[in-house]
Each structure stands twice: as structure tokens, then as C-alpha cells.
C-alpha atoms as a PDB file:
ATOM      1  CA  UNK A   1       0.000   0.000   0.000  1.00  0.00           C
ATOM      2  CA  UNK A   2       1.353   3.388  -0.861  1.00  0.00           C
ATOM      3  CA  UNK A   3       1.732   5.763   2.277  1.00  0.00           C
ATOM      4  CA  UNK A   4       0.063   9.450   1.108  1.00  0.00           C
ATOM      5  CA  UNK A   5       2.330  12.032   1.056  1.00  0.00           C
ATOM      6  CA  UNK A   6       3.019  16.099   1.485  1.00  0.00           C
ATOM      7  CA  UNK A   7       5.997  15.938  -0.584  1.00  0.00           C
ATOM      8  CA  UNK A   8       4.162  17.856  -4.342  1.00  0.00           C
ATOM      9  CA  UNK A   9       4.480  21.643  -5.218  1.00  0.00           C
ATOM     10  CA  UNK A  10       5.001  23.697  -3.303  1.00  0.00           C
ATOM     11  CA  UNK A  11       6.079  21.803   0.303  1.00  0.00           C
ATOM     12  CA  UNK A  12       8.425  19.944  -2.102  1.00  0.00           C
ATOM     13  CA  UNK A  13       9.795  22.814  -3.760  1.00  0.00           C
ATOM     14  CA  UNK A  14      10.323  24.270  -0.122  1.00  0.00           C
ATOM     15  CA  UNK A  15      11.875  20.963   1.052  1.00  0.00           C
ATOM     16  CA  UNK A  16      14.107  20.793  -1.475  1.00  0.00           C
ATOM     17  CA  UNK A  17      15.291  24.560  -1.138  1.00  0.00           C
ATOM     18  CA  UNK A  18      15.588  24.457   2.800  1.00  0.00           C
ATOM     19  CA  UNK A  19      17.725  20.819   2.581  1.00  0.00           C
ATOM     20  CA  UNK A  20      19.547  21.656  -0.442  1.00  0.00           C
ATOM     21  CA  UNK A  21      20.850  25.451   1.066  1.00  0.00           C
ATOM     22  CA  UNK A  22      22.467  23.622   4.403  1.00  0.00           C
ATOM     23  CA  UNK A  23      23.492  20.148   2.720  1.00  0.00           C
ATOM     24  CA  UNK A  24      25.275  22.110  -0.442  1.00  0.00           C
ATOM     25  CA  UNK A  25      26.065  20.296  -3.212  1.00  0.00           C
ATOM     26  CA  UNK A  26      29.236  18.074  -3.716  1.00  0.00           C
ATOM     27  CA  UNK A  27      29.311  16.012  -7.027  1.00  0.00           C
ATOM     28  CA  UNK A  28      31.944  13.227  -5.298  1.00  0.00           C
ATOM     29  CA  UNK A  29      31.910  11.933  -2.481  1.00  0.00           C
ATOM     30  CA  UNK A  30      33.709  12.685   0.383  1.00  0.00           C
ATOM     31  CA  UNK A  31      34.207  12.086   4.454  1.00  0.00           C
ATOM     32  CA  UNK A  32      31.561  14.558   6.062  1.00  0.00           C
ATOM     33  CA  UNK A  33      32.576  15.631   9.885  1.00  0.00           C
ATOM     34  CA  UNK A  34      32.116  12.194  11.273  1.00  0.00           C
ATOM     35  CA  UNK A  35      34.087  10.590   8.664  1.00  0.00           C
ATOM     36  CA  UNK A  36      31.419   8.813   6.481  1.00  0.00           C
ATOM     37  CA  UNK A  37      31.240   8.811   2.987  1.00  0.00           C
ATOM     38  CA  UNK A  38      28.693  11.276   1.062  1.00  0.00           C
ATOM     39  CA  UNK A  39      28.453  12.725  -1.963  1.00  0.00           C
ATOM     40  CA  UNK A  40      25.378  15.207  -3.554  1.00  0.00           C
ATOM     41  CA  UNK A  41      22.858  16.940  -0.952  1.00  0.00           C
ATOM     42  CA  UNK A  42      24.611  14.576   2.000  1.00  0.00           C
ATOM     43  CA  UNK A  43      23.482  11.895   0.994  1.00  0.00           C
ATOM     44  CA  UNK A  44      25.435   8.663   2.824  1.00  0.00           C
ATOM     45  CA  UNK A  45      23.238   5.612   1.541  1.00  0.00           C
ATOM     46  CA  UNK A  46      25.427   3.242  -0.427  1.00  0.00           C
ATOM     47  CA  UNK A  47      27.946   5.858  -0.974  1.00  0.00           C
ATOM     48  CA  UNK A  48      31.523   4.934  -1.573  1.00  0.00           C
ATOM     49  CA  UNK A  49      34.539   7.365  -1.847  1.00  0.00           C
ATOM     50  CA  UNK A  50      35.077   8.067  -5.639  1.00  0.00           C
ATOM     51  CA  UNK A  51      31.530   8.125  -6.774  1.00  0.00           C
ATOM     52  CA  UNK A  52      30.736  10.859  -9.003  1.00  0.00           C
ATOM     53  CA  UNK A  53      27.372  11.973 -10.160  1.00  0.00           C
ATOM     54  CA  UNK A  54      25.995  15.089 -12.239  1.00  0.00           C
ATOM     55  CA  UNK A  55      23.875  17.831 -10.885  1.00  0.00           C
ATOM     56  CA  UNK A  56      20.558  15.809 -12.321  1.00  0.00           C
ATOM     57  CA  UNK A  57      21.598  13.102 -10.933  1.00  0.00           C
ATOM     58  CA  UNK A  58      22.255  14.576  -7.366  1.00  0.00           C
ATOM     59  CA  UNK A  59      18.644  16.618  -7.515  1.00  0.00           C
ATOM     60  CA  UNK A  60      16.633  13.454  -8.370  1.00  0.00           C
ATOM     61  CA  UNK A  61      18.411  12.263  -5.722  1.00  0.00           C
ATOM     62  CA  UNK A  62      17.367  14.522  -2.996  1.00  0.00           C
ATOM     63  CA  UNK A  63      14.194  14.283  -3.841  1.00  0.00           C
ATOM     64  CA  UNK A  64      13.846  10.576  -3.860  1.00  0.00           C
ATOM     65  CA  UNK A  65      15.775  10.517  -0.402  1.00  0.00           C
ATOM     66  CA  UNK A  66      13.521  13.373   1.137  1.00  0.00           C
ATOM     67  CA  UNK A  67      10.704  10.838  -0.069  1.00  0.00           C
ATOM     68  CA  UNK A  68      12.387   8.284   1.950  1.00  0.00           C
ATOM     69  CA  UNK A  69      12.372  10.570   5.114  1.00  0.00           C
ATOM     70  CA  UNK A  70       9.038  11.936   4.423  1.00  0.00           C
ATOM     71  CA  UNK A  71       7.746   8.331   4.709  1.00  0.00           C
ATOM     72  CA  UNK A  72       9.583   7.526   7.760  1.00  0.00           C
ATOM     73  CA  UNK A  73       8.288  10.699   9.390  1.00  0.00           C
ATOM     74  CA  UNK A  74       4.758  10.066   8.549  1.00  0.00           C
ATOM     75  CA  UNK A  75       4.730   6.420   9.555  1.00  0.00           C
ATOM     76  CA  UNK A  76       5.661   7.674  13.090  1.00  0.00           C
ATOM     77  CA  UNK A  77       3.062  10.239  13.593  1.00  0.00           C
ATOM     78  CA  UNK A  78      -0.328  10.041  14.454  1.00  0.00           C
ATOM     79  CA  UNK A  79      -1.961  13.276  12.495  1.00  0.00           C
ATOM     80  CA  UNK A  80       0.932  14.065   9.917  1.00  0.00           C
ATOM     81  CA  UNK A  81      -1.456  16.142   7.973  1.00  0.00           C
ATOM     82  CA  UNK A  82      -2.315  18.368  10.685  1.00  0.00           C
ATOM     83  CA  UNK A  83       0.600  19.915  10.891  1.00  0.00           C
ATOM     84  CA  UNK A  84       1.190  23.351   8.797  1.00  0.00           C
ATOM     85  CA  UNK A  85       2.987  23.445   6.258  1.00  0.00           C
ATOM     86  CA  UNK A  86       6.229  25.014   6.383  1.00  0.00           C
ATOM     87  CA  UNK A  87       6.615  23.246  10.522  1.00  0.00           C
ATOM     88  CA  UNK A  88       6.463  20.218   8.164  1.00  0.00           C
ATOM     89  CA  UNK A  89       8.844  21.179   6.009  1.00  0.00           C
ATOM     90  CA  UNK A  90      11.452  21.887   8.961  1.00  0.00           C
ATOM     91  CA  UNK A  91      10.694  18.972  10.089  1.00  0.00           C
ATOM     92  CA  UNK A  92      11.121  16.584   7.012  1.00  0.00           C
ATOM     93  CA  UNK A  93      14.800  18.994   7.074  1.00  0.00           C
ATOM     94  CA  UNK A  94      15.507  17.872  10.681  1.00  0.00           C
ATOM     95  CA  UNK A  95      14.666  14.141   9.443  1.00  0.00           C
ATOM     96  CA  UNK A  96      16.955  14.053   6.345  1.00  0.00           C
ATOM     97  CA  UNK A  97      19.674  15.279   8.289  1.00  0.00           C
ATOM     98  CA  UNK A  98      19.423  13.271  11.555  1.00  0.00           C
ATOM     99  CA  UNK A  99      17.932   9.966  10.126  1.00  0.00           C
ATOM    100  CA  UNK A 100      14.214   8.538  10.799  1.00  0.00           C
ATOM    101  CA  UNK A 101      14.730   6.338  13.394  1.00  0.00           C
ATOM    102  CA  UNK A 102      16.489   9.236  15.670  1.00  0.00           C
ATOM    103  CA  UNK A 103      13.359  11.194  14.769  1.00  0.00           C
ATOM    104  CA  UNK A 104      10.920   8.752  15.796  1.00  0.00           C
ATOM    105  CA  UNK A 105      12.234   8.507  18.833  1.00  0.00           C
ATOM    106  CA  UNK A 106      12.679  12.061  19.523  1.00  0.00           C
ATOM    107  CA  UNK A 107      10.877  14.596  22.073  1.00  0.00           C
ATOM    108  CA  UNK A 108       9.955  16.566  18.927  1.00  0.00           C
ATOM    109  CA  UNK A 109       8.019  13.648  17.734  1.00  0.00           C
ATOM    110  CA  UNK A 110       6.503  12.709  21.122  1.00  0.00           C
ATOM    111  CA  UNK A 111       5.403  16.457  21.009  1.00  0.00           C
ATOM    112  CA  UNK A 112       3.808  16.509  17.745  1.00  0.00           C
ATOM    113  CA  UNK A 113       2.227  13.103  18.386  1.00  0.00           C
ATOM    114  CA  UNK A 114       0.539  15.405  21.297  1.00  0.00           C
ATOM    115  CA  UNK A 115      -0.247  18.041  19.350  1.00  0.00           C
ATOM    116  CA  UNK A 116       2.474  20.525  20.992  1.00  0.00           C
ATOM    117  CA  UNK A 117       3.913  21.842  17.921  1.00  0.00           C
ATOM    118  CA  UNK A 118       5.447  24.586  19.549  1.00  0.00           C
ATOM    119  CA  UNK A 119       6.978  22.450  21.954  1.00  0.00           C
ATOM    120  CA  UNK A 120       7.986  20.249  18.684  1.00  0.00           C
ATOM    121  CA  UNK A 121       9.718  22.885  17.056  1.00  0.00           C
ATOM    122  CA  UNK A 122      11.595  23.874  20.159  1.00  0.00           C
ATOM    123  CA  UNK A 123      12.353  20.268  20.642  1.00  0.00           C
ATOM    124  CA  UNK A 124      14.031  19.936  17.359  1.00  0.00           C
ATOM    125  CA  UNK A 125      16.786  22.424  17.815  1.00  0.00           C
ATOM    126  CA  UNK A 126      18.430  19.911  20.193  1.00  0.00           C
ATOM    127  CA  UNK A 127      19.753  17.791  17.533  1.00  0.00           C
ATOM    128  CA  UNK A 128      23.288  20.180  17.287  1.00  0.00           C
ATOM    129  CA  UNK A 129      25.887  17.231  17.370  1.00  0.00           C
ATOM    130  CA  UNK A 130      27.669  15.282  15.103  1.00  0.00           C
ATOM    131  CA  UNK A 131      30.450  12.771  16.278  1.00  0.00           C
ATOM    132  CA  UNK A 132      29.985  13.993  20.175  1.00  0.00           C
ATOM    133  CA  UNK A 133      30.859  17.777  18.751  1.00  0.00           C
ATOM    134  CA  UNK A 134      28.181  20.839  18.640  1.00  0.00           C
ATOM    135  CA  UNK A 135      28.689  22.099  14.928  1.00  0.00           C
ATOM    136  CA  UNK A 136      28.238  26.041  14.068  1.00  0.00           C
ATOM    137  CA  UNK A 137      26.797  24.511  10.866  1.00  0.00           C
ATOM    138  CA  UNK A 138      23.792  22.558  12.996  1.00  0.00           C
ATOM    139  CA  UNK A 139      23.142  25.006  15.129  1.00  0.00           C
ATOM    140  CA  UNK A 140      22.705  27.652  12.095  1.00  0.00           C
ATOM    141  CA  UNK A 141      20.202  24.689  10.155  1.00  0.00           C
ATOM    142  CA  UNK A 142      18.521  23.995  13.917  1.00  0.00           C
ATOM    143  CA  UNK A 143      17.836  27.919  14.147  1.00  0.00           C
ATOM    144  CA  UNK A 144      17.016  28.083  10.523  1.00  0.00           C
ATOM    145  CA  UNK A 145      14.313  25.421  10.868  1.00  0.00           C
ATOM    146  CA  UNK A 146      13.311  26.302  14.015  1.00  0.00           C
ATOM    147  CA  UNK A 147      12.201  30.020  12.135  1.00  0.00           C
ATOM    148  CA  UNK A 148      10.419  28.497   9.897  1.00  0.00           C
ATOM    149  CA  UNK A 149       9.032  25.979  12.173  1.00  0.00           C
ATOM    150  CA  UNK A 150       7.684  28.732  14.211  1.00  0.00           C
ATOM    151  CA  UNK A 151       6.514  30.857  11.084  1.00  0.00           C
ATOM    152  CA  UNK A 152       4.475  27.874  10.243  1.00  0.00           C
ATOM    153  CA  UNK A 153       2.515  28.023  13.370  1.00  0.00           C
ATOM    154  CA  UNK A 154       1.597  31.933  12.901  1.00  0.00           C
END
């Protein structure tokens, strides 16, 4: 059965924008800050070092792996469609960069599950670490998506 989904016009085009502007673009892959192999928007799955792919290739990409994420946020949430639209776009962001499973189990999920989606939003700005580390870069994203979070809610 195919899981309905958010991810079309406009919240897609917004998706795509908010992950694309903090993951960059890098067409081979490399070691990100903890030392795994990535290549395009950030994306790690099946990535080895020396892959190489085109810009095309990279955006069909993100979108297919934002799909993925999408998926994994909505299976985990009671009212997904409830939420407004750009606090769902942060927080599809906050799930392609920290991984589904870490956002199903988090407080922001919890939160939104209760229908706090200020307390949701707040809750997502915790995820600032990488290897152990708090990054400049994810605590810029985290106050980037918590703004639009926030705006979402207004």
C-alpha cells in the first residue's frame, strides 16, 4: 500500500530549497565531519569514496531521499497532515539530516504526536551534534528550521 504524502508543489519545492541550502552540493563523495562517505545533498546511503554523479543526478536524488524521510516521518506520527505546512517542512529537514529512526524517537516527535507543535519545534533544535561535537553549521540549520518551524505556526 502506498503511504500518502506532502511531498508535491510547493512543500516539495520548499523541502528541497531548505535541505539543499544547508546540505550544499558536492558532485563526489567525500568524508563529512564524522568521517562517512557522502556525496550530492549529503546523501550517505550506499555511498563509496570516488563516486561521481551530475547535478541531475544529485537533484533526483534529494528528492527521492527526502521521499524516503518523508515516509519515515509520517509512519511515526499520528496526524501528519495536521501539521502546517512550512513546521512540516522543517521537520522533514531535521529528518533528512538526523535519520528517521532518531526522529521517531525524539521529544519533537513525542510532542507533535501530542499536538504541541510549539513544543515540537523547540524540541528539534536539540539535535546540534555530530560525532559527540556541537557544529556552528547545525546550530545555524537547527535555528534556521526552528524560524520556519515557528513561522508555520503563525
Amino acid at each position: 500500500m502506498k503511504r500518502r504524502t506532502r511531498l508535491a508543489g510547493a512543500v516539495a519545492a520548499a523541502a528541497i530549497a531548505l535541505v539543499g541550502s544547508w546540505e550544499g552540493l558536492r558532485l563526489t563523495a567525500y568524508r563529512d565531519v564524522v568521517g562517512v562517505p557522502t556525496v550530492c545533498y549529503g546523501e550517505t546511503l550506499g555511498v563509496q569514496l570516488g563516486d561521481t554523479h551530475s547535478r541531475a543526478e544529485c537533484d533526483r536524488m534529494l528528492l527521492a531521499s527526502l521521499k524516503r524521510h518523508e515516509a519515515g516521518l509520517r509512519g511515526c506520527l499520528k496526524r501528519p497532515d495536521g501539521i502546517p505546512a512550512k513546521s512540516y517542512v522543517a521537520f522533514v529537514s531535521l529528518t533528512y539530516n538526523i535519520g528517521v529512526g532518531a526522529f521517531c524517537r525524539s521529544t519533537a516527535r513525542k510532542r507533535l504526536n501530542r499536538g504541541d507543535f510549539k513544543g515540537a519545534c523547540d524540541a528539534a533544535t536539540w539535535f546540534r551534534k555530530a560525532g559527540g561535537r556541537t557544529l556552528r553549521g547545525l546550530v545555524n540549520r537547527r535555528t534556521a528550521e526552528h524560524r520556519l518551524c515557528l513561522e508555520g505556526l503563525r
